[in-house]
N, C-alpha and C. Protein backbone atom coordinates (compact mmCIF):
# COMPACT_ATOMS: atom_id res chain seq x y z
N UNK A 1 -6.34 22.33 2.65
CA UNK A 1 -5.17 21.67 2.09
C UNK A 1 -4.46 22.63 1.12
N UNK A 2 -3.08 22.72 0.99
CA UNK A 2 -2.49 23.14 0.10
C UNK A 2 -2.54 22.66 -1.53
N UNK A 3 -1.95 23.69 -2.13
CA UNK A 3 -2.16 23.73 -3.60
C UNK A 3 -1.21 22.47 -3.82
N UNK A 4 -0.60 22.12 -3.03
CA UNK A 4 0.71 21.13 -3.62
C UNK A 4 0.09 19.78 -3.53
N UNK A 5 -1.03 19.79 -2.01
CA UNK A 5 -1.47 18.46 -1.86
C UNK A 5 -2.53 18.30 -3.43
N UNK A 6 -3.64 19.28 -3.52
CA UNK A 6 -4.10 18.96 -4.78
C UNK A 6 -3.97 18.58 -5.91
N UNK A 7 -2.18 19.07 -6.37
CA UNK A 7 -1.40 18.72 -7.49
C UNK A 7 -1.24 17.38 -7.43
N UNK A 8 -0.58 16.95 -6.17
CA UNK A 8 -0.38 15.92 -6.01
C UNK A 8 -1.36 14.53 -6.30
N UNK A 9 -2.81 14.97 -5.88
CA UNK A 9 -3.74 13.94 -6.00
C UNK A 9 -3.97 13.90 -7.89
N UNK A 10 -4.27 15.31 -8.24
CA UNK A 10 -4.49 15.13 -9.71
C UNK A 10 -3.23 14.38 -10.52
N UNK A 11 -2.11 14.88 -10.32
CA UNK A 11 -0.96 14.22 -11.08
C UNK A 11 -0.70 12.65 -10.61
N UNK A 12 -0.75 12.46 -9.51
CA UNK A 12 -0.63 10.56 -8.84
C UNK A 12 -2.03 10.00 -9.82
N UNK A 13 -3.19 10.57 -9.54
CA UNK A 13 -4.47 9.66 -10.04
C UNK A 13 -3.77 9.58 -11.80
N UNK A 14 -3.47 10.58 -12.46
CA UNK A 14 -3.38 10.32 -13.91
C UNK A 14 -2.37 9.37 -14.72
N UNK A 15 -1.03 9.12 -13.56
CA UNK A 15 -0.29 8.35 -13.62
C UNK A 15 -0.65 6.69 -13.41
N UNK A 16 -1.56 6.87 -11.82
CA UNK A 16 -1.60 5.51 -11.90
C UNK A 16 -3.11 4.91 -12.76
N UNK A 17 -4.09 5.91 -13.01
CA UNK A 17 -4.80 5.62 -14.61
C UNK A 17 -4.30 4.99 -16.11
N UNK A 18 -2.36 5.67 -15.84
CA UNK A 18 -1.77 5.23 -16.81
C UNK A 18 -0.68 3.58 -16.72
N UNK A 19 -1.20 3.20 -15.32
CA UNK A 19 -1.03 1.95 -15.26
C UNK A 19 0.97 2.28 -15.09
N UNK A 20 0.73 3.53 -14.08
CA UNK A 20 2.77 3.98 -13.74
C UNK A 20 3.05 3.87 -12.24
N UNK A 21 3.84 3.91 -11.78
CA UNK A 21 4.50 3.78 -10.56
C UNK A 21 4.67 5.01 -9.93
N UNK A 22 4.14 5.34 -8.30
CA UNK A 22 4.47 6.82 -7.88
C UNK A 22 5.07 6.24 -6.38
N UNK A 23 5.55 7.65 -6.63
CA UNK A 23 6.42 7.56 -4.91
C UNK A 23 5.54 8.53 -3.87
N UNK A 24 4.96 7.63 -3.08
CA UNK A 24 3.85 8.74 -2.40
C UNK A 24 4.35 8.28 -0.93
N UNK A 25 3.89 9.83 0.25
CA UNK A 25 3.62 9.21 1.72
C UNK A 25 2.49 8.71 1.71
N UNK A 26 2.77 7.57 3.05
CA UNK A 26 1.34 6.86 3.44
C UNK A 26 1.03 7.08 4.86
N UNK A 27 0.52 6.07 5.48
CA UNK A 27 -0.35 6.35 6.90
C UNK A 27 1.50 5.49 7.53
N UNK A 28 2.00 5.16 6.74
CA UNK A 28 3.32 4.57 7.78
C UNK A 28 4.84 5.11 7.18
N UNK A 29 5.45 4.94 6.29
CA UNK A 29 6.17 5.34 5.76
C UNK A 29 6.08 5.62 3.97
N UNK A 30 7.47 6.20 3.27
CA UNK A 30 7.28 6.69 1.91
C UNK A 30 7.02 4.89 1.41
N UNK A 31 6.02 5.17 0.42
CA UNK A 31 5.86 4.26 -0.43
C UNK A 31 6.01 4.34 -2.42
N UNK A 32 6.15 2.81 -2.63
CA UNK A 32 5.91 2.58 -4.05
C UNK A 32 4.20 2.49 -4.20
N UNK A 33 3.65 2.77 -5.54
CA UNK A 33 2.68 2.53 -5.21
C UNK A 33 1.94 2.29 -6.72
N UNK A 34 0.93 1.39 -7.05
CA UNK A 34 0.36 1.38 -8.63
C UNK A 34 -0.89 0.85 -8.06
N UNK A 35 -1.55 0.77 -9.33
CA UNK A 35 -3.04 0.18 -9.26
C UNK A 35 -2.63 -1.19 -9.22
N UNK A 36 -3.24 -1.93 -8.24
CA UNK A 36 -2.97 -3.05 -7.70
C UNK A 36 -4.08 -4.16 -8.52
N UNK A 37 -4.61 -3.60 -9.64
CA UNK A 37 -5.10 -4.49 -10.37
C UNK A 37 -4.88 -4.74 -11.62
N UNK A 38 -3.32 -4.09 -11.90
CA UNK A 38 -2.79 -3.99 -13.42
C UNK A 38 -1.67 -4.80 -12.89
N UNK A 39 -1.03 -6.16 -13.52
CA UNK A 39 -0.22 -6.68 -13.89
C UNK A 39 1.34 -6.46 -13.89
N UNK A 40 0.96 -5.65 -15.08
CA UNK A 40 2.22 -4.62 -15.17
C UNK A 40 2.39 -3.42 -14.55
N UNK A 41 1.60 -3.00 -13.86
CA UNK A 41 2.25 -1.86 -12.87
C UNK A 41 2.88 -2.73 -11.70
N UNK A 42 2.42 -3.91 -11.16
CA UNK A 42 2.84 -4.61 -10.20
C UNK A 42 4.62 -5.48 -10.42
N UNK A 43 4.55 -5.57 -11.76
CA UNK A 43 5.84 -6.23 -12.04
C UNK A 43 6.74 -4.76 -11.97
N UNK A 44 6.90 -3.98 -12.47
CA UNK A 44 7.39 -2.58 -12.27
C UNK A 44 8.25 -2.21 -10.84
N UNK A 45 6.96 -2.58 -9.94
CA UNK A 45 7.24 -2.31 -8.41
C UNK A 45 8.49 -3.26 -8.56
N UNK A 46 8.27 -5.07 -8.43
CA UNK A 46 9.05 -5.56 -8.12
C UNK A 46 10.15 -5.19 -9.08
N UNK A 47 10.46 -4.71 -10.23
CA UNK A 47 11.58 -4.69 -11.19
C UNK A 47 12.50 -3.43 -9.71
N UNK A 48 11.48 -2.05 -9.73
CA UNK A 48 12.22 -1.19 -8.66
C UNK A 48 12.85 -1.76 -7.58
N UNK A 49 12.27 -2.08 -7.11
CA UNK A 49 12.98 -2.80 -6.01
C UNK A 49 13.90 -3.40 -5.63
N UNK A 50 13.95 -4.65 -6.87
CA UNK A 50 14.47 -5.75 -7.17
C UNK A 50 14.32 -6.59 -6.24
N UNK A 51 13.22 -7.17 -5.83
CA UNK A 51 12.45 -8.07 -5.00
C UNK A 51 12.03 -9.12 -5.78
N UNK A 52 12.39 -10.25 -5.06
CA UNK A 52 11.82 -11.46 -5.50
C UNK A 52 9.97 -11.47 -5.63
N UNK A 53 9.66 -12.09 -6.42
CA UNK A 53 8.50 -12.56 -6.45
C UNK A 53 7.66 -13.02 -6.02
N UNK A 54 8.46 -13.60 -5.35
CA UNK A 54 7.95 -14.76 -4.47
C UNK A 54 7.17 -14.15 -3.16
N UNK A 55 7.91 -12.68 -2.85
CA UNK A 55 7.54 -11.87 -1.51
C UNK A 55 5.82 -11.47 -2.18
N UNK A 56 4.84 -11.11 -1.48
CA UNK A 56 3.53 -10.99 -1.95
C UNK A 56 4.06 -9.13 -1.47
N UNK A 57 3.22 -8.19 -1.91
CA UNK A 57 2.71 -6.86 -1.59
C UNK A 57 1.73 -6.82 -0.32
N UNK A 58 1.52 -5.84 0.13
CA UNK A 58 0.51 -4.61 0.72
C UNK A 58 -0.70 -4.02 -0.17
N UNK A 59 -1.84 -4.26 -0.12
CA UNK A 59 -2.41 -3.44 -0.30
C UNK A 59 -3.62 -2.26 0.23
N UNK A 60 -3.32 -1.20 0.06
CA UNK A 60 -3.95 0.08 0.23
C UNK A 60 -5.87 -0.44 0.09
N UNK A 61 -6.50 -0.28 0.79
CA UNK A 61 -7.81 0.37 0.53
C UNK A 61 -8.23 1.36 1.80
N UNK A 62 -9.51 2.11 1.61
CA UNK A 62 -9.77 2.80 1.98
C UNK A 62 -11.40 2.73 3.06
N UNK A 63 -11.93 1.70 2.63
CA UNK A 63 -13.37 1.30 3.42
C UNK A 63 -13.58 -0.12 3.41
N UNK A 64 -14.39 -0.50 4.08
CA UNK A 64 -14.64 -2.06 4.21
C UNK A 64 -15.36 -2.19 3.18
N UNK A 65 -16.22 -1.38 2.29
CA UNK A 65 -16.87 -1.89 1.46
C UNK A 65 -15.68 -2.18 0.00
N UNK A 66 -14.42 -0.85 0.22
CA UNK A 66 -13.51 -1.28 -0.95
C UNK A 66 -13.14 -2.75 -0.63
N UNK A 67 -12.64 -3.23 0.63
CA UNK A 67 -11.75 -4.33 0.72
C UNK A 67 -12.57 -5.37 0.48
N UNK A 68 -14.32 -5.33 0.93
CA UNK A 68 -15.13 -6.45 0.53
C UNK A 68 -15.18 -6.85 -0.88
N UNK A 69 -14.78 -5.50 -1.86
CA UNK A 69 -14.72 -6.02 -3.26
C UNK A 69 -13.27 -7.08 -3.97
N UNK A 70 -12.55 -6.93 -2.89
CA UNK A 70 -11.42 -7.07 -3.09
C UNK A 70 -10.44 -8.55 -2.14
N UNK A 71 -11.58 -8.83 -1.24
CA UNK A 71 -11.20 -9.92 -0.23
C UNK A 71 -12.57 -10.72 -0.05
N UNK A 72 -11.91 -12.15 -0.14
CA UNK A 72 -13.37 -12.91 -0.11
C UNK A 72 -13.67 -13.48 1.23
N UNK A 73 -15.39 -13.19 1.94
CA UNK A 73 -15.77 -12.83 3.03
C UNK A 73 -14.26 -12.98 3.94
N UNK A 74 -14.14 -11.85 4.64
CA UNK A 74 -13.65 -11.14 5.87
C UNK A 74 -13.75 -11.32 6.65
N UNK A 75 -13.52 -12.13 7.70
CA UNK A 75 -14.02 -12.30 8.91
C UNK A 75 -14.31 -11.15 9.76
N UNK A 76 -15.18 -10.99 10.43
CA UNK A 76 -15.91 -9.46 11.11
C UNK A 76 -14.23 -9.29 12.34
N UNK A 77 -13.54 -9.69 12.94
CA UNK A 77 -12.82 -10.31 13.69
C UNK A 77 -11.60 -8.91 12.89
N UNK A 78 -11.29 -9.24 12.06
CA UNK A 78 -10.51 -8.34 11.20
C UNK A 78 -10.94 -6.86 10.93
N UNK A 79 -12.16 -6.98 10.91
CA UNK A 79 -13.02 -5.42 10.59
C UNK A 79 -12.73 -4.56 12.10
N UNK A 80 -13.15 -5.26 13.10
CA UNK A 80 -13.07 -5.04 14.21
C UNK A 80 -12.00 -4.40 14.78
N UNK A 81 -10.49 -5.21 14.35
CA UNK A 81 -9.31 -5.36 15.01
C UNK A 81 -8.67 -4.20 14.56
N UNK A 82 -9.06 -3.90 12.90
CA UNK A 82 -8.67 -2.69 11.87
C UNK A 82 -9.21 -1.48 12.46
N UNK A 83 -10.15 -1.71 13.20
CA UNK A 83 -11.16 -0.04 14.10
C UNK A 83 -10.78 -0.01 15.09
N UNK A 84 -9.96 -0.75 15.91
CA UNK A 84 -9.94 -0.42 16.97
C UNK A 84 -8.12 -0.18 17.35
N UNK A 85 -7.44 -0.64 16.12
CA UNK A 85 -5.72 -0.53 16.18
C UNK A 85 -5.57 0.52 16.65
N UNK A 86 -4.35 0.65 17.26
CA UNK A 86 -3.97 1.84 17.55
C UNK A 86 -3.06 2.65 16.65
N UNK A 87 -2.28 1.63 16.12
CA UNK A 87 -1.64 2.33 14.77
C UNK A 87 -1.79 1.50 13.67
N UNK A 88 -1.41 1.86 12.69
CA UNK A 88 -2.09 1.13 11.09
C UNK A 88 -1.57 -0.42 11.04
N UNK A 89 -2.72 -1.46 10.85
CA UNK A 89 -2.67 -3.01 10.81
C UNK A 89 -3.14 -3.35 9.61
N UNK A 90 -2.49 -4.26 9.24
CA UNK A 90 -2.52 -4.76 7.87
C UNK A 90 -2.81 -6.15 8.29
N UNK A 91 -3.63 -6.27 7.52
CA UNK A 91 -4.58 -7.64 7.85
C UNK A 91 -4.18 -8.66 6.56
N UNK A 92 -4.10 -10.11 6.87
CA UNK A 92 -3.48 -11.05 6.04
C UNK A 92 -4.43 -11.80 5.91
N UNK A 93 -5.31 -11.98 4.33
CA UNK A 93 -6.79 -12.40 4.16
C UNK A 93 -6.53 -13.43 3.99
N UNK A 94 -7.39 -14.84 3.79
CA UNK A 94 -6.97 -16.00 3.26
C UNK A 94 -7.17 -15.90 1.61
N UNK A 95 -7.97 -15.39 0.98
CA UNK A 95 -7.97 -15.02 -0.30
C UNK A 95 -8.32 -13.76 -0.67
N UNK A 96 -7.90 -13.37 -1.79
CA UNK A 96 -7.86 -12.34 -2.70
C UNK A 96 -8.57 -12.52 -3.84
N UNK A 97 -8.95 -11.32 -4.10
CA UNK A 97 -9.59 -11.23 -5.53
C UNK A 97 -9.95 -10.58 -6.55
N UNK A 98 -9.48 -10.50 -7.66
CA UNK A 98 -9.61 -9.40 -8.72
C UNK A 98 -8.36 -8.61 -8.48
N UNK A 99 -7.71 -9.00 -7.98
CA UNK A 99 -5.84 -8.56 -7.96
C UNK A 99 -4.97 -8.89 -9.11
N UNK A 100 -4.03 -8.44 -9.15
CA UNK A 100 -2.96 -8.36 -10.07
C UNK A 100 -2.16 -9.34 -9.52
N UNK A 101 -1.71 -10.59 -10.66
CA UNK A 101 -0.65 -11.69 -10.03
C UNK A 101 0.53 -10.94 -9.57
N UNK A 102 0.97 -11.15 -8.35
CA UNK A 102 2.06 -10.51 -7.65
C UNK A 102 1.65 -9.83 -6.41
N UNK A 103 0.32 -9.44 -6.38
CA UNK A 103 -0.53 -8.67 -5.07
C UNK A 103 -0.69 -10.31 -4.25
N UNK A 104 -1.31 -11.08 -4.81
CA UNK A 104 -1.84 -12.25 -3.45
C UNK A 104 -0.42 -13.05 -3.65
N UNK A 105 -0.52 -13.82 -2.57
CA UNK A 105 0.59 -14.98 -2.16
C UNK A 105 0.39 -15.89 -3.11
N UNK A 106 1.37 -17.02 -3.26
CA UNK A 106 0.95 -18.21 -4.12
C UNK A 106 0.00 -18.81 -3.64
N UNK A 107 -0.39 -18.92 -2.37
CA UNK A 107 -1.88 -19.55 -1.70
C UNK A 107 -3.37 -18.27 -1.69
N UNK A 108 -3.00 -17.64 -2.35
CA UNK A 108 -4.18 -16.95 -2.91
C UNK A 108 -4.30 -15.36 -1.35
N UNK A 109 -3.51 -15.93 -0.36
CA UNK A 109 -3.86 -14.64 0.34
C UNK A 109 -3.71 -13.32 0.09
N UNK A 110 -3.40 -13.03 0.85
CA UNK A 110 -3.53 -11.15 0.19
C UNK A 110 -3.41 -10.30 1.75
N UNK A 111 -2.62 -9.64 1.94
CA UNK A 111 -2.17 -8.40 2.68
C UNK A 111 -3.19 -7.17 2.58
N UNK A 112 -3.64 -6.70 3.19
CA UNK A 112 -4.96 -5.27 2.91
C UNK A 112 -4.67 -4.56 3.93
N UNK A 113 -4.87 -3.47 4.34
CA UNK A 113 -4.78 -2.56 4.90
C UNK A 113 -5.78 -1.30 4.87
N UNK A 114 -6.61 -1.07 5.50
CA UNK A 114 -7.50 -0.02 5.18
C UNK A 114 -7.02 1.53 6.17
N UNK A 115 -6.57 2.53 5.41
CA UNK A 115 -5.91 3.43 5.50
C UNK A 115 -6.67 4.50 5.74
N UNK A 116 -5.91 5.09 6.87
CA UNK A 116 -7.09 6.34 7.32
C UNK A 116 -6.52 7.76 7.28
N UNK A 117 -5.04 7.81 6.43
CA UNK A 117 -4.47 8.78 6.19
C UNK A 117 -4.72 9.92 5.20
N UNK A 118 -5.33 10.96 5.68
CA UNK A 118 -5.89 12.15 4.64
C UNK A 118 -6.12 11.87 2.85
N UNK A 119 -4.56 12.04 2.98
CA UNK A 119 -3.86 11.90 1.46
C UNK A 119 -3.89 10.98 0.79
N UNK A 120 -3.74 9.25 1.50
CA UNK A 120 -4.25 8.39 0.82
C UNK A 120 -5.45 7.96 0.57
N UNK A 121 -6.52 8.43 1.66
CA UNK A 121 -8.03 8.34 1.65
C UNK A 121 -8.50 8.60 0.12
N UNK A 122 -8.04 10.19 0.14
CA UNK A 122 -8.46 10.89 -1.00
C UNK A 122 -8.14 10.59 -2.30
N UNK A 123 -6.72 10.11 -2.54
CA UNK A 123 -6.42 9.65 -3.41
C UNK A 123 -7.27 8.09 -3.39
N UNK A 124 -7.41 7.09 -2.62
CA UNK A 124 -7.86 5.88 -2.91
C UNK A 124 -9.60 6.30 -3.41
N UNK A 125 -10.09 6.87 -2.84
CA UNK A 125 -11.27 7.89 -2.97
C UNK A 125 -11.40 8.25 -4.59
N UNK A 126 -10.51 8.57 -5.21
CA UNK A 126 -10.53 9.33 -6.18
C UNK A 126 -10.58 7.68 -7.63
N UNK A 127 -9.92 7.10 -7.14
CA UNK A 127 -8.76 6.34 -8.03
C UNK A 127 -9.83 5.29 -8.03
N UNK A 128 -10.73 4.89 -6.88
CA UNK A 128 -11.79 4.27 -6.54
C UNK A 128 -10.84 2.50 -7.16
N UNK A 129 -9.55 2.32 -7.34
CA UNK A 129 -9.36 0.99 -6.65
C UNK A 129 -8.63 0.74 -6.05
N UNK A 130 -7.71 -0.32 -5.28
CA UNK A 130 -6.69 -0.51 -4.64
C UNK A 130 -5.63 0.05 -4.82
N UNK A 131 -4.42 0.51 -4.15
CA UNK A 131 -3.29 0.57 -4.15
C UNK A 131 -2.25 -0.32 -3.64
N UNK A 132 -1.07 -0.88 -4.36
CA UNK A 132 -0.45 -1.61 -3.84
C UNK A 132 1.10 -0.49 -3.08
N UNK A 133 1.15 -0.88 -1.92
CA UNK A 133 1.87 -0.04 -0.71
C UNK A 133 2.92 -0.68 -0.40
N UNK A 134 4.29 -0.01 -0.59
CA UNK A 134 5.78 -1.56 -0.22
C UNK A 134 5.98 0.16 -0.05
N UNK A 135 7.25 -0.19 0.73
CA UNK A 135 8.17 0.66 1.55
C UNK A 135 8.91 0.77 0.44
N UNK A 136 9.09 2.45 0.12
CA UNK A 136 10.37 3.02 -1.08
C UNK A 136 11.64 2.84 -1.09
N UNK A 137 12.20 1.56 -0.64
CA UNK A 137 13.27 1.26 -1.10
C UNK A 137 14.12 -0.04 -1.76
N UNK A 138 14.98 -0.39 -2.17
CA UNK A 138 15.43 -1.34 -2.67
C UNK A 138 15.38 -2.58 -1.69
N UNK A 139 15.24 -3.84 -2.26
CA UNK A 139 14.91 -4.85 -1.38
C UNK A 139 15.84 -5.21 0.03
N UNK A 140 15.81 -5.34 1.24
CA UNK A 140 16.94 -5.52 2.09
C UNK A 140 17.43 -4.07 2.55
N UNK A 141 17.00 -3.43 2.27
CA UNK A 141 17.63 -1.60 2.25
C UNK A 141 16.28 -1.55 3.59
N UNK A 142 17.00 -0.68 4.62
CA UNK A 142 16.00 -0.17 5.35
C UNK A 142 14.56 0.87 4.78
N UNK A 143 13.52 0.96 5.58
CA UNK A 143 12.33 1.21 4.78
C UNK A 143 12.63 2.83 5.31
N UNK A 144 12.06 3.68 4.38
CA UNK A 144 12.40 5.44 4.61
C UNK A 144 11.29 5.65 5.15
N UNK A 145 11.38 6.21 6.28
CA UNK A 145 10.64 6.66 7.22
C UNK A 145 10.20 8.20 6.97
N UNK A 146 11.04 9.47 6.59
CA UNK A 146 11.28 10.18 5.80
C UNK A 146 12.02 10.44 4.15
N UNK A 147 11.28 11.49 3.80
CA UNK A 147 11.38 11.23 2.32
C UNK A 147 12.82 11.34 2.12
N UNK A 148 13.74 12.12 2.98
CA UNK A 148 15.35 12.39 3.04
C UNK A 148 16.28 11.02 2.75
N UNK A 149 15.41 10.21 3.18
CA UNK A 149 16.01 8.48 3.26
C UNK A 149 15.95 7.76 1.74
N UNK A 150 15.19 8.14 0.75
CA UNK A 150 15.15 7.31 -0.43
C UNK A 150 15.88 7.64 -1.21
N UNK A 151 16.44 6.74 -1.90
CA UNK A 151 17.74 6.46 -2.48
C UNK A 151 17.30 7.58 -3.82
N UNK A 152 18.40 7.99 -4.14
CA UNK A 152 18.07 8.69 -5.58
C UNK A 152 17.39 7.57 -6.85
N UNK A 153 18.00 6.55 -6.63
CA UNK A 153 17.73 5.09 -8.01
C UNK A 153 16.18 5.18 -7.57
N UNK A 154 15.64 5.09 -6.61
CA UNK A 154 13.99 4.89 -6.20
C UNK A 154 13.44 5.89 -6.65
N UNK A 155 13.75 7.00 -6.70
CA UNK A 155 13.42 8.50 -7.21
C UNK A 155 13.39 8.39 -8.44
N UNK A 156 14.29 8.37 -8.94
CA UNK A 156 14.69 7.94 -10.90
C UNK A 156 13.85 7.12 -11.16
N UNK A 157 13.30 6.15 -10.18
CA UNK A 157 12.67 4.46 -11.46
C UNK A 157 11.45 4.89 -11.24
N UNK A 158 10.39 6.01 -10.85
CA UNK A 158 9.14 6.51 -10.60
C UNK A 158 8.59 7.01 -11.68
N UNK A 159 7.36 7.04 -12.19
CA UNK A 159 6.33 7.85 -13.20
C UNK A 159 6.32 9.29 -12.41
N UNK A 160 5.96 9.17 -11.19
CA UNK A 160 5.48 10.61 -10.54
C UNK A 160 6.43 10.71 -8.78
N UNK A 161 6.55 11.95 -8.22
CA UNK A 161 7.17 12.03 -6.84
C UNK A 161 6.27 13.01 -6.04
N UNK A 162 6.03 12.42 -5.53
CA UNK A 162 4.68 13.21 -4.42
C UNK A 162 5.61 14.33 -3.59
N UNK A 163 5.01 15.80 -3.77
CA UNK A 163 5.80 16.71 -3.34
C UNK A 163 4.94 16.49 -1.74
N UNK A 164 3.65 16.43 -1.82
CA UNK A 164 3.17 16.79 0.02
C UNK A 164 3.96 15.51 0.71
N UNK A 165 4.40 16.35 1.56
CA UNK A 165 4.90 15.70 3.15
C UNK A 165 6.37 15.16 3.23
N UNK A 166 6.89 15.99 1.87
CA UNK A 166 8.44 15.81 1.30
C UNK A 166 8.96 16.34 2.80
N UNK A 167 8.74 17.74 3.54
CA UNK A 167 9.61 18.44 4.52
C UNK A 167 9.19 18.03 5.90
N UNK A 168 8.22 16.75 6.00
CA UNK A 168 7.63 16.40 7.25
C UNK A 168 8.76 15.27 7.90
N UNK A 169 9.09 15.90 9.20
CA UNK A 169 10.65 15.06 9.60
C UNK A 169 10.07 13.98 10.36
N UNK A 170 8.33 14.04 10.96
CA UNK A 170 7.91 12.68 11.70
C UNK A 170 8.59 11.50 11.38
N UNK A 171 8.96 10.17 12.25
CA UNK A 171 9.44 9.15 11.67
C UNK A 171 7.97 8.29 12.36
N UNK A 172 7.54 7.51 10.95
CA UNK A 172 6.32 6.83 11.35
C UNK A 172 7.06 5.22 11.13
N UNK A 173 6.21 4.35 11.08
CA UNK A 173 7.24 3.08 11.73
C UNK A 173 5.95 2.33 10.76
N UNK A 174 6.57 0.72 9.80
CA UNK A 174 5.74 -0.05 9.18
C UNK A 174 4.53 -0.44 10.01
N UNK A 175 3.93 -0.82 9.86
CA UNK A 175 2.44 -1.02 10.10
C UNK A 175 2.41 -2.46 10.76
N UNK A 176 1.98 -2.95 11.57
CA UNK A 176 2.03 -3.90 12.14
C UNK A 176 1.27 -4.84 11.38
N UNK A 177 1.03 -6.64 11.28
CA UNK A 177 1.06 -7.19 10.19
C UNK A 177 0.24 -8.62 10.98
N UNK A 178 -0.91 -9.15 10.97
CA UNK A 178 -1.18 -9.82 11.19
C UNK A 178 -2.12 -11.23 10.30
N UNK A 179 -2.31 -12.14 10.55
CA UNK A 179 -3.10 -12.99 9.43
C UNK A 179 -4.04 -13.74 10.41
N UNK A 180 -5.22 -13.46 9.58
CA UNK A 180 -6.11 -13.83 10.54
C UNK A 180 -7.37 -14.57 9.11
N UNK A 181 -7.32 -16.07 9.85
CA UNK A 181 -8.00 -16.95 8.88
C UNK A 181 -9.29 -16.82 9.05
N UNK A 182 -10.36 -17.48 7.94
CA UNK A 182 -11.59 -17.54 8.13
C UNK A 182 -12.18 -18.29 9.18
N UNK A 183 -11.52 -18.86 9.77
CA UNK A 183 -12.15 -19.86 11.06
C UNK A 183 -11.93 -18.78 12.04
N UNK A 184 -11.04 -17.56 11.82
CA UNK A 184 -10.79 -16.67 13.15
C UNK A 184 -9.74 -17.03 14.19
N UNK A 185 -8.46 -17.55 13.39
CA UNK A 185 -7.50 -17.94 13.84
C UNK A 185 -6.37 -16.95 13.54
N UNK A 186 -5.95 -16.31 14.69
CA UNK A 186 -5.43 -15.01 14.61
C UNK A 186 -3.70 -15.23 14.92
N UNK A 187 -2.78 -14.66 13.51
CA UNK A 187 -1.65 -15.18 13.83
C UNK A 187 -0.77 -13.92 14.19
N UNK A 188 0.22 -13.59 14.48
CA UNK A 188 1.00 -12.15 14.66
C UNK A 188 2.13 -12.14 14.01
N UNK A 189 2.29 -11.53 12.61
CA UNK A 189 3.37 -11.69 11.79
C UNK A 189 4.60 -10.45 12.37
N UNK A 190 4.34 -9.64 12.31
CA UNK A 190 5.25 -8.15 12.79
C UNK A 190 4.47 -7.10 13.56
N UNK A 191 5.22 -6.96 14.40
CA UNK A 191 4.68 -6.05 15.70
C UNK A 191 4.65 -4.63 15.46
């Protein structure tokens, strides 16, 4: 890895230690991103944005054992579906836990995603808790697929700006989105 990706992990981890907001790539497109168990880093996101409240987050983990700390029992059904995707699925838990109000729904669910992308591995790896993951741009604004796409205001309202994968022109596409209950009732939110 380059010297830039390393910067990058040391300067993102110290920021979001400091309970701040970074603009990082993920396994789908540029994201907002904080420790998804601070409060106020989560109100932040929505202030950037300017997203209602009411919308719940994404969140980042990195192993089934992170998301087991973080989602109450999992149906194996979900573990499964997450190993065998073909591109990154974000799984819709029936509850959440030890989250930041604004990460779960008003019915306690919770969005997770377990991420198999280098950079976020390492960083979730490092940071050893959740990340909360929304697409870098203003609410209703298309999601930046490349970093060329985010608005300068999204740039400005950040603690930190992740230089790796700034010149990478791939266009990766949101993550497909499903909710799947504890009885194993499997719903298909976005394709």
């Amino acid at each position: 890895m380059t010297e830039g990706y390393r910067d990058d992990i040391k300067n993102a981890l110290k920021v979001l230690r400091d309970g701040g907001v970074i603009l990082y790539p993920t396994d789908t497109v540029w994201g907002l991103g904080c420790d998804a168990t601070r409060a106020e880093a989560v109100r932040r996101i929505y202030d950037i944005k300017k997203r209602a409240d009411s919308k719940s987050l994404i969140v980042l983990v990195n192993s089934v054992t992170m998301l087991s700390r973080y989602v109450d029992n999992p149906p194996d059904i979900a573990l499964e579906l997450a190993e065998m995707a073909e591109k990154p699925l974000t799984v819709v838990y029936d509850r959440g836990r030890g989250l930041a109000e604004g990460v779960t729904s008003d019915d306690g669910s919770v969005g997770v995603r377990i991420c198999s992308d280098p950079f976020c591995d390492e960083l979730l790896n490092a940071f050893r808790k959740p990340l909360v993951s929304t697409s870098a741009n203003i609410s209703g604004s298309p999601a930046p697929a490349v970093f060329d796409e985010i608005s300068e205001e999204i740039k400005g309202a950040v603690d930190y700006v992740c230089v790796w994968r700034q010149d990478d022109r791939s266009r990766a596409a949101a993550s497909s989105v499903i909710k799947i209950s504890a009885n194993g009732v499997i719903k298909i939110l976005r394709q």
